[in-house]
C-alpha atoms as a PDB file:
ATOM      1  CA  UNK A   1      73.876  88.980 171.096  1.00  0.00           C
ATOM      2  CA  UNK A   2      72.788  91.407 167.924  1.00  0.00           C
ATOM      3  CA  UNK A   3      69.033  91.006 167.217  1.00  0.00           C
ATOM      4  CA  UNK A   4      67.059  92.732 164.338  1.00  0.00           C
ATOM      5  CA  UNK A   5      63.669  92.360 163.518  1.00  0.00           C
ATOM      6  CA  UNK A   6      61.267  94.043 161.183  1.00  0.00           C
ATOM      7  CA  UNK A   7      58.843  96.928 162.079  1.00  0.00           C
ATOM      8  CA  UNK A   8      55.343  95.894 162.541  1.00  0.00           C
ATOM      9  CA  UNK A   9      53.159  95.734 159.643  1.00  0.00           C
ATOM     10  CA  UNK A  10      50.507  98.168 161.690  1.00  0.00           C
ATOM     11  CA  UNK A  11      51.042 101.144 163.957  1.00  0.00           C
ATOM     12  CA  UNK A  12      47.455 100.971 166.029  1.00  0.00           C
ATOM     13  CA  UNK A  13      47.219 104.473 164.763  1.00  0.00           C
ATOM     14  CA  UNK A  14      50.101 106.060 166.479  1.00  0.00           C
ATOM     15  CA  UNK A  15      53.829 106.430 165.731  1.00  0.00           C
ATOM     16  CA  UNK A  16      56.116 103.770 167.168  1.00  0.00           C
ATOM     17  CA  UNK A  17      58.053 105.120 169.841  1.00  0.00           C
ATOM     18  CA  UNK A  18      60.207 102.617 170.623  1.00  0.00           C
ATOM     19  CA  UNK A  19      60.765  98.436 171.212  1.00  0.00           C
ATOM     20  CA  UNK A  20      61.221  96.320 174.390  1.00  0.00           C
ATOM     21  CA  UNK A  21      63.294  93.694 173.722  1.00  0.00           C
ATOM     22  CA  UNK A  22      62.860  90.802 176.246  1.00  0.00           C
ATOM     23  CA  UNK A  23      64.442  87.591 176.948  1.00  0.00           C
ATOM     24  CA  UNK A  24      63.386  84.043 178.615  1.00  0.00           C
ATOM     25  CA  UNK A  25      66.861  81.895 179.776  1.00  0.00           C
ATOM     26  CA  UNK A  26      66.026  77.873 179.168  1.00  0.00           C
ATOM     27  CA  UNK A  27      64.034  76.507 181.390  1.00  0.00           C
ATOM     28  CA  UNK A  28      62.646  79.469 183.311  1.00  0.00           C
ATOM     29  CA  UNK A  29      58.899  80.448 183.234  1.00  0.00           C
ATOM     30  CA  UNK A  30      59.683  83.623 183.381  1.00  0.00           C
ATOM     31  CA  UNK A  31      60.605  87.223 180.827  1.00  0.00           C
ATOM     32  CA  UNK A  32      62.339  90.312 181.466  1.00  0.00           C
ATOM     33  CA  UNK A  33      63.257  93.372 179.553  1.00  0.00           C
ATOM     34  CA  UNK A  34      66.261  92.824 178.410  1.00  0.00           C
ATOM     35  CA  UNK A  35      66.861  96.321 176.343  1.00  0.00           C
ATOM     36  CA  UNK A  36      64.599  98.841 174.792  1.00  0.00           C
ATOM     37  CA  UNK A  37      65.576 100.033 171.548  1.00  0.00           C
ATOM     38  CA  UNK A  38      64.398 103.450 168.814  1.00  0.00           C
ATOM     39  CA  UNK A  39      64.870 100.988 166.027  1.00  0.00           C
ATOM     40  CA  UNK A  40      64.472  97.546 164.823  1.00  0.00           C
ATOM     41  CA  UNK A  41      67.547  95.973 165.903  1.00  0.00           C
ATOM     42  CA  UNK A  42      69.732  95.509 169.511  1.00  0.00           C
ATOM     43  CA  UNK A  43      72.513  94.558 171.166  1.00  0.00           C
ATOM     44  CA  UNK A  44      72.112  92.471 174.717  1.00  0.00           C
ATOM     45  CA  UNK A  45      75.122  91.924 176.681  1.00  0.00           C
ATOM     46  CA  UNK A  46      75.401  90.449 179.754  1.00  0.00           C
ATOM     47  CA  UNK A  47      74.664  86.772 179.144  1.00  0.00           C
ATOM     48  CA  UNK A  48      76.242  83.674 180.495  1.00  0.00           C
ATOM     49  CA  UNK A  49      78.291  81.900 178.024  1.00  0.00           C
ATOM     50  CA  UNK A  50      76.506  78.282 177.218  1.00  0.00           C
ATOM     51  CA  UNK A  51      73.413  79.581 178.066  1.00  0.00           C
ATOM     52  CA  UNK A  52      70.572  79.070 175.776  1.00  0.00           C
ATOM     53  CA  UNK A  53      68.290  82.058 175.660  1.00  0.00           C
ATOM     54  CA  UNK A  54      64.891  82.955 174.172  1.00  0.00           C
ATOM     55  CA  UNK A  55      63.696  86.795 172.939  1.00  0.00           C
ATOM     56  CA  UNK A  56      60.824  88.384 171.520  1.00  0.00           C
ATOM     57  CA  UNK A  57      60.401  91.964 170.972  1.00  0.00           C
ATOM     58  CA  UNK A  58      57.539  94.405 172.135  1.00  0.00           C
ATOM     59  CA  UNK A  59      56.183  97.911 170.076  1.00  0.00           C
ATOM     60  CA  UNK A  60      55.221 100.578 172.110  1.00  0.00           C
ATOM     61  CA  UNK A  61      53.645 104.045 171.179  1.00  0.00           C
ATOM     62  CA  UNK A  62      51.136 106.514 173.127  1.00  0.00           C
ATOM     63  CA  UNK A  63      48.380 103.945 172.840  1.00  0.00           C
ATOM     64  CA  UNK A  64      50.018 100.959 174.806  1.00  0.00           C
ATOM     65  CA  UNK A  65      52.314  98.219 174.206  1.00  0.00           C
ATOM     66  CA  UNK A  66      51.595  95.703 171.337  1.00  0.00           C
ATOM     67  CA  UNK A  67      51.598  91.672 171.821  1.00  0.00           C
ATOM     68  CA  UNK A  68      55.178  90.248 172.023  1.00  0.00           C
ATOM     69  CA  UNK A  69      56.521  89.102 168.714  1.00  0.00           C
ATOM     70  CA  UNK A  70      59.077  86.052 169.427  1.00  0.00           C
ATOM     71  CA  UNK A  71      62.067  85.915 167.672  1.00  0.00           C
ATOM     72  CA  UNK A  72      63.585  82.944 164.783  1.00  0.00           C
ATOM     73  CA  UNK A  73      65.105  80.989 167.612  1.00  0.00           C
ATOM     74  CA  UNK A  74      66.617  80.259 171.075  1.00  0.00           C
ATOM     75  CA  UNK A  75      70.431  81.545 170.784  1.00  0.00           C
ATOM     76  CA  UNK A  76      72.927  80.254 173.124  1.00  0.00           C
ATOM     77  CA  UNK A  77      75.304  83.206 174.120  1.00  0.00           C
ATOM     78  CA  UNK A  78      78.967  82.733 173.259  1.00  0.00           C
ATOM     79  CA  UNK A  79      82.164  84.450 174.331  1.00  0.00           C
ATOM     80  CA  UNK A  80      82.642  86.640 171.311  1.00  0.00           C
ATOM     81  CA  UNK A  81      86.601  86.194 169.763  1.00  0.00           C
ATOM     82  CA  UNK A  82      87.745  88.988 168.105  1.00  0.00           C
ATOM     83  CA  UNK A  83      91.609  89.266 166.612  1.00  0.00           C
ATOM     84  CA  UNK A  84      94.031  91.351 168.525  1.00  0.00           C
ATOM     85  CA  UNK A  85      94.748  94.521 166.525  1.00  0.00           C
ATOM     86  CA  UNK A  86      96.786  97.289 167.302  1.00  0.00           C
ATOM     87  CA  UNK A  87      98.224 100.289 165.166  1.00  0.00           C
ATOM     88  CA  UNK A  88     102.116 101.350 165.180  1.00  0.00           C
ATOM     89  CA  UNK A  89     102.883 104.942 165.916  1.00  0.00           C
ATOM     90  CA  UNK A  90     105.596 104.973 163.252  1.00  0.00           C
ATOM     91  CA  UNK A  91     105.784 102.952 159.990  1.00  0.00           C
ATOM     92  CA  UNK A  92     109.622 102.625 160.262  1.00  0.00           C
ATOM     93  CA  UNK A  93     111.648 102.569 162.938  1.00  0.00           C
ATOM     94  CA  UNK A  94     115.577 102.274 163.092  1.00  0.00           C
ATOM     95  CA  UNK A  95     117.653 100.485 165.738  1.00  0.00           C
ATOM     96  CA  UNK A  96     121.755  99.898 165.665  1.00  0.00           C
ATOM     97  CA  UNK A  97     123.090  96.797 165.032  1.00  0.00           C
ATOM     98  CA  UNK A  98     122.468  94.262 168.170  1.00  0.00           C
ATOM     99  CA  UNK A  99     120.618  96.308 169.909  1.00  0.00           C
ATOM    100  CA  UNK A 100     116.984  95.356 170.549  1.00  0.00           C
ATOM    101  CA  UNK A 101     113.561  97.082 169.302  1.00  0.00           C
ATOM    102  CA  UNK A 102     110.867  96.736 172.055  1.00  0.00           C
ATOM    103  CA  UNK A 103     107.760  97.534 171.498  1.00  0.00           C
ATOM    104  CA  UNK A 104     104.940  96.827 173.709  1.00  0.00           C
ATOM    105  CA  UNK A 105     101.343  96.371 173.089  1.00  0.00           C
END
């Protein structure tokens, strides 16, 4: 799942260092770091298709760790489709008459 969030409105007096993202699956009690991140936004992997999930996100500088922000809403982790591509070495390619071009991908 790709998460982005915005920067908190104040620092505590110290640069941000870095976020922990963190994630709850349905029905547990319990969090875990899921990823940390340099920037507002992340990518978790890992998840069980079907599987509704919860995150909120954590700033962090030299002065500690700020109170978790949750995020929109629970997401429920799908396998992610993407259309086959692939990229010919040649544009053209020439082949006598009845014989067969093979090309494998």
């Amino acid at each position: 799942v790709s998460l982005m969030w915005e920067k908190p409105d104040h620092d505590g007096g110290s640069r941000i260092m870095g976020y922990l993202v963190e994630m709850q699956p349905k029905g547990s009690e319990k969090w875990g770091v899921a990823t940390q991140s340099k920037t507002c936004d992340a990518v978790v992997s890992g998840l069980s298709s079907g599987q509704e999930y919860l995150f909120r996100v954590i700033a962090f500088n030299e002065k500690g760790k700020s109170d978790p922000r949750l995020l929109a809403v629970p997401v429920i982790a799908k396998d992610q489709s993407i259309a086959p591509d692939f990229r010919l070495l040649f544009n053209t390619y020439s082949v006598q008459a009845g014989e067969t071009l093979k090309i494998e991908v």
